[in-house]
N, C-alpha and C. Protein backbone atom coordinates (compact mmCIF):
# COMPACT_ATOMS: atom_id res chain seq x y z
N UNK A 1 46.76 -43.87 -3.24
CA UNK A 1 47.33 -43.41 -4.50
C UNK A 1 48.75 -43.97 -4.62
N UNK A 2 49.39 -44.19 -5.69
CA UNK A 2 50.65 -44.45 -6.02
C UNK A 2 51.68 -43.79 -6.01
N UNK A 3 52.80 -43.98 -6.20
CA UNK A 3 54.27 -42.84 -5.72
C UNK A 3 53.71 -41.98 -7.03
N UNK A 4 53.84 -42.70 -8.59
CA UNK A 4 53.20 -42.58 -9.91
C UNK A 4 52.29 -41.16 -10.05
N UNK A 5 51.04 -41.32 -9.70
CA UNK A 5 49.45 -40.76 -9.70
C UNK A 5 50.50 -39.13 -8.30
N UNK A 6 51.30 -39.74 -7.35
CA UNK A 6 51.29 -38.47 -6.44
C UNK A 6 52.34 -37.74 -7.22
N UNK A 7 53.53 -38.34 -7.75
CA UNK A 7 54.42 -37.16 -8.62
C UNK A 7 53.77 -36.37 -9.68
N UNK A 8 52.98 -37.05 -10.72
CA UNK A 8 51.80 -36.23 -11.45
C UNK A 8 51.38 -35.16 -11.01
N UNK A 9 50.71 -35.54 -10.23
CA UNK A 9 50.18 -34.11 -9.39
C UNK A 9 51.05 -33.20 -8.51
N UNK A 10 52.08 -33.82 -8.15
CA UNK A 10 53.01 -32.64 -7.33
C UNK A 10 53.40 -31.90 -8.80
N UNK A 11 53.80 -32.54 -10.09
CA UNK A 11 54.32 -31.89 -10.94
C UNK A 11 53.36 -30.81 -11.70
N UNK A 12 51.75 -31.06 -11.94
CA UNK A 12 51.43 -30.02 -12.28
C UNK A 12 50.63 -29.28 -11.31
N UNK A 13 50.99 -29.60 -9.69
CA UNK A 13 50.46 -28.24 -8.73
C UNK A 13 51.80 -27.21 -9.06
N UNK A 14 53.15 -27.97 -9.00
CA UNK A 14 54.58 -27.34 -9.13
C UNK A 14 54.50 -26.02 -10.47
N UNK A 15 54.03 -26.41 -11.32
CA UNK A 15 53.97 -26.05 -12.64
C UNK A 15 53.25 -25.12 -12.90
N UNK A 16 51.79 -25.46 -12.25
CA UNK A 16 50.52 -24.53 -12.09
C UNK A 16 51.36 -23.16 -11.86
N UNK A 17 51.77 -23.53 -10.61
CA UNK A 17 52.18 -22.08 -9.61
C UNK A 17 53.35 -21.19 -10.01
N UNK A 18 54.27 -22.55 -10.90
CA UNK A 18 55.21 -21.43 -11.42
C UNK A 18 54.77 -20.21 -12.74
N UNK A 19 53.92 -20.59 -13.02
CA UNK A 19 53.04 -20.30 -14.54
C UNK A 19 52.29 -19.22 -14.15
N UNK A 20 51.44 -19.45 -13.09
CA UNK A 20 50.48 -18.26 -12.57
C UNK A 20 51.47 -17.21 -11.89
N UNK A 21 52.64 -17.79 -11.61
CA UNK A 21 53.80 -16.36 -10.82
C UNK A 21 54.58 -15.65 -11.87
N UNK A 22 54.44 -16.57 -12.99
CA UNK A 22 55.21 -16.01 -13.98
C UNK A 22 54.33 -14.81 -14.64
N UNK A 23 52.85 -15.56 -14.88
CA UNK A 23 52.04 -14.71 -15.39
C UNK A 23 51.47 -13.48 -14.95
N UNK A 24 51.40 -13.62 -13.60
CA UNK A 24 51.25 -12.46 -12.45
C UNK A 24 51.90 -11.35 -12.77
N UNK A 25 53.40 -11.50 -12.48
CA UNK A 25 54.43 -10.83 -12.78
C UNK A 25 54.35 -9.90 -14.02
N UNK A 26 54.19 -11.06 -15.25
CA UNK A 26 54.18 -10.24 -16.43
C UNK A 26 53.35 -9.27 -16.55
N UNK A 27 51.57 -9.51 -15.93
CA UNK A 27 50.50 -8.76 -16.12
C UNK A 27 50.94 -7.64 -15.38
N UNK A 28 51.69 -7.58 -14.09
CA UNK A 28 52.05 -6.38 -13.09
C UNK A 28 52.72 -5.54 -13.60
N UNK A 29 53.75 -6.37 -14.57
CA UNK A 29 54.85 -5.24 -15.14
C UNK A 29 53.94 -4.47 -16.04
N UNK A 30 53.35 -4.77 -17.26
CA UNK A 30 52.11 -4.15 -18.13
C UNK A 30 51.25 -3.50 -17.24
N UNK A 31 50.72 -3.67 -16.31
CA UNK A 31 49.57 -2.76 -15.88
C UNK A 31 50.61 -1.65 -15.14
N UNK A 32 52.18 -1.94 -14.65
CA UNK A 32 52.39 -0.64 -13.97
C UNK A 32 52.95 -0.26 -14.87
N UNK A 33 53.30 -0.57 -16.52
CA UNK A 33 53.63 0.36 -17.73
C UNK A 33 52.73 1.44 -17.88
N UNK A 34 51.58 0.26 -18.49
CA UNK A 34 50.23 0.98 -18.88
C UNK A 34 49.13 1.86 -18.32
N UNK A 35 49.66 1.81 -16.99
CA UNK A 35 48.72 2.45 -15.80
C UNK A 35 48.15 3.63 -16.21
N UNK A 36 48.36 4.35 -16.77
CA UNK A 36 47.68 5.90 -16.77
C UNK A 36 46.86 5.54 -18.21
N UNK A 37 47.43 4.90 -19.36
CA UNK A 37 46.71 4.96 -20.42
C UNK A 37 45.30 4.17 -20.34
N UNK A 38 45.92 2.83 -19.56
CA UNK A 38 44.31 1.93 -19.16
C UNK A 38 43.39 2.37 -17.95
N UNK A 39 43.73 3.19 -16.91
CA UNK A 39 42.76 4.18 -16.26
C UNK A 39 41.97 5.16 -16.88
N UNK A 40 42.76 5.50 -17.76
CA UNK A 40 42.00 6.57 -19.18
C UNK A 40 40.59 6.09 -19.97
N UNK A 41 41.51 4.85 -20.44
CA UNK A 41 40.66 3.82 -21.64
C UNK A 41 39.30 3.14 -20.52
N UNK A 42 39.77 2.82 -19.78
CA UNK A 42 38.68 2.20 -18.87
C UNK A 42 37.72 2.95 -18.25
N UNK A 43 38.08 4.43 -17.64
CA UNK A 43 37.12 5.14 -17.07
C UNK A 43 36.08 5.77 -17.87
N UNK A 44 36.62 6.20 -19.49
CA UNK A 44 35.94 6.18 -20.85
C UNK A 44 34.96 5.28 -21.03
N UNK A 45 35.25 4.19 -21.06
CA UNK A 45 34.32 3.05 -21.70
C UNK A 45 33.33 2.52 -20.76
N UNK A 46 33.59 2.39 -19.28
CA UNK A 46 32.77 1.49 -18.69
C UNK A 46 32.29 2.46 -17.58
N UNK A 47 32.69 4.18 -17.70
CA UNK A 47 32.52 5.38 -16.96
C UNK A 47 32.55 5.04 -15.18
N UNK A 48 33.64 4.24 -14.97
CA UNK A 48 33.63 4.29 -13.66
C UNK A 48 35.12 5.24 -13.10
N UNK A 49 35.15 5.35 -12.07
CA UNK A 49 35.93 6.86 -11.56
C UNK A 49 37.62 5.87 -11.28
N UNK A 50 38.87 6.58 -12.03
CA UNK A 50 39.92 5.95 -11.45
C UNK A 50 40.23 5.42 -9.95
N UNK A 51 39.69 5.86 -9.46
CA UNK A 51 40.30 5.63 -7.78
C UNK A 51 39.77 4.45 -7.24
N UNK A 52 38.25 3.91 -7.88
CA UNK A 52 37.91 2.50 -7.53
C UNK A 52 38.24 1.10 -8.66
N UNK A 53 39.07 1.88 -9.84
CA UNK A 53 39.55 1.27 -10.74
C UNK A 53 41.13 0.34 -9.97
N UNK A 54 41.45 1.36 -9.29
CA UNK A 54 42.84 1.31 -8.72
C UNK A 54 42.85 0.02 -7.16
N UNK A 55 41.88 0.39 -6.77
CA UNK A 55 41.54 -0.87 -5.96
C UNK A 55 40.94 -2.44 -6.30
N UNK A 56 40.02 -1.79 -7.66
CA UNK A 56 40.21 -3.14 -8.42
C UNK A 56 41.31 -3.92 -9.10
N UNK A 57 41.88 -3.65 -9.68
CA UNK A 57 43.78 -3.57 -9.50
C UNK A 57 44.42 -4.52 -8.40
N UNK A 58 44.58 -3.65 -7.55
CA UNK A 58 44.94 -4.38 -6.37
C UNK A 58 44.17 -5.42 -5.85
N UNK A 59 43.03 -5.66 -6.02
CA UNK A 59 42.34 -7.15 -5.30
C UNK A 59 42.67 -7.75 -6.29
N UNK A 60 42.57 -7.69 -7.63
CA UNK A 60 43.27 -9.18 -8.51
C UNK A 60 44.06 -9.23 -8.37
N UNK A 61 45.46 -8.62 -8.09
CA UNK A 61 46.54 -8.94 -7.98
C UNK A 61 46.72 -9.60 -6.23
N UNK A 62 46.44 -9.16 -5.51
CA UNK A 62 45.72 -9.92 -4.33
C UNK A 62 45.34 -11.32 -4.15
N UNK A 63 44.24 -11.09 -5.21
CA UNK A 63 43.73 -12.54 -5.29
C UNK A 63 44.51 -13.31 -6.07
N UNK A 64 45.28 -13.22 -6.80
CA UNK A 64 45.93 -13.55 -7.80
C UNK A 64 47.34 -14.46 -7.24
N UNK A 65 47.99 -13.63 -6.05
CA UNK A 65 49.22 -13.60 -4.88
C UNK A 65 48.18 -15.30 -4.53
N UNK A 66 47.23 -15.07 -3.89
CA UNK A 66 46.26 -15.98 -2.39
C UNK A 66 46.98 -17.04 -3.56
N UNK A 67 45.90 -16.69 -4.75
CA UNK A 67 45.97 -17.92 -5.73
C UNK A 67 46.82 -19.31 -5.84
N UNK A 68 48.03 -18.22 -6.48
CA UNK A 68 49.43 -18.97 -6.79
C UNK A 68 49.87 -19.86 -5.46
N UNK A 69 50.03 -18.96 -4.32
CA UNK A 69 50.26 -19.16 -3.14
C UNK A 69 49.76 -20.82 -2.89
N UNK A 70 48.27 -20.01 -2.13
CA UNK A 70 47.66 -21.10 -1.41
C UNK A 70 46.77 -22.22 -1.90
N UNK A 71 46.55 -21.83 -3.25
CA UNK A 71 45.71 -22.62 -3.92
C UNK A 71 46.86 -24.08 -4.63
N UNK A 72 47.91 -23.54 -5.21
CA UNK A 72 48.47 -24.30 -5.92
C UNK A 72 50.18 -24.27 -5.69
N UNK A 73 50.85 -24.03 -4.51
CA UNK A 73 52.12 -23.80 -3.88
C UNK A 73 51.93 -24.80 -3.45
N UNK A 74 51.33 -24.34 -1.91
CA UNK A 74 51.50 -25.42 -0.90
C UNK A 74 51.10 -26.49 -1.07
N UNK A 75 49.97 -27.06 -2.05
CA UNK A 75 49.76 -28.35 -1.70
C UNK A 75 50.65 -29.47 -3.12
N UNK A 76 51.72 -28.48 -3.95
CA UNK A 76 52.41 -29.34 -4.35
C UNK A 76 53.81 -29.12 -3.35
N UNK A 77 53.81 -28.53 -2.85
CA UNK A 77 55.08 -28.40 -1.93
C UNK A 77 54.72 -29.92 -0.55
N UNK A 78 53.21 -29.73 -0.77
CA UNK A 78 53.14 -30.66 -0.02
C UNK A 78 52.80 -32.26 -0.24
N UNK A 79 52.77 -32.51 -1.32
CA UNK A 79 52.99 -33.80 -1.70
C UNK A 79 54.39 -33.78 -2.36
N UNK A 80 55.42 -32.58 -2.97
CA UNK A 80 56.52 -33.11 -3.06
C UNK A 80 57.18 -33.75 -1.96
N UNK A 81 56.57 -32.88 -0.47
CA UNK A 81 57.35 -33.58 0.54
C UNK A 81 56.84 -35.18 0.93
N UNK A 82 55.97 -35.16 0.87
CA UNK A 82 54.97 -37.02 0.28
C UNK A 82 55.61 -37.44 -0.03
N UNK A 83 55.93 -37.36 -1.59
CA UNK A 83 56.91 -38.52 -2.57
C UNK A 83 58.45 -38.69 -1.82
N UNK A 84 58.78 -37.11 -1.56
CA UNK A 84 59.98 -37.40 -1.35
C UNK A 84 60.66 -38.94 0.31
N UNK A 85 59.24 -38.21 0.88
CA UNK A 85 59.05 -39.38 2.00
C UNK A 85 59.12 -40.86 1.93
N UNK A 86 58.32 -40.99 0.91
CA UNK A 86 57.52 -42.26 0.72
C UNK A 86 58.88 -42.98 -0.42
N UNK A 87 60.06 -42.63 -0.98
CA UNK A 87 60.64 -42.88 -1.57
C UNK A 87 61.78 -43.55 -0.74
């Protein structure tokens, strides 16, 4: 691959991750606003019991952490350190 084709991609793994941390964040702040009204609305509609609502919760945000992290951090952290090498 080219210096070209590897900054591309360091720039939108870089981008990805800042976007999904940003978005994370935002959804966390809203769900720990909204917490009691959407445990309400949700246990209503789809009749499942708050307390396994609350662990569903926490694994997306979980998975959500892995996501940003490991899916799309490190491996532009790791071709920024590439380019920056190879330069």
């Amino acid at each position: 691959m080219s210096q070209d084709n590897l900054k591309i991609l360091r720039n939108i793994f870089l981008r990805a991750a800042l976007i999904s941390v940003l978005v994370t964040w935002f959804l966390a702040l809203l769900t720990m606003g909204f917490l009691d009204t959407w445990l309400a609305l949700t246990s209503k509609f789809y009749k499942v019991a708050p307390e396994s609502l609350t662990v569903l919760v926490v694994s997306f945000f979980t998975a959500a952490k892995f996501f940003s992290i490991f899916i799309l951090l490190v491996p532009g952290l790791a071709l920024h350190w590439t380019v920056k090498k190879g330069s």
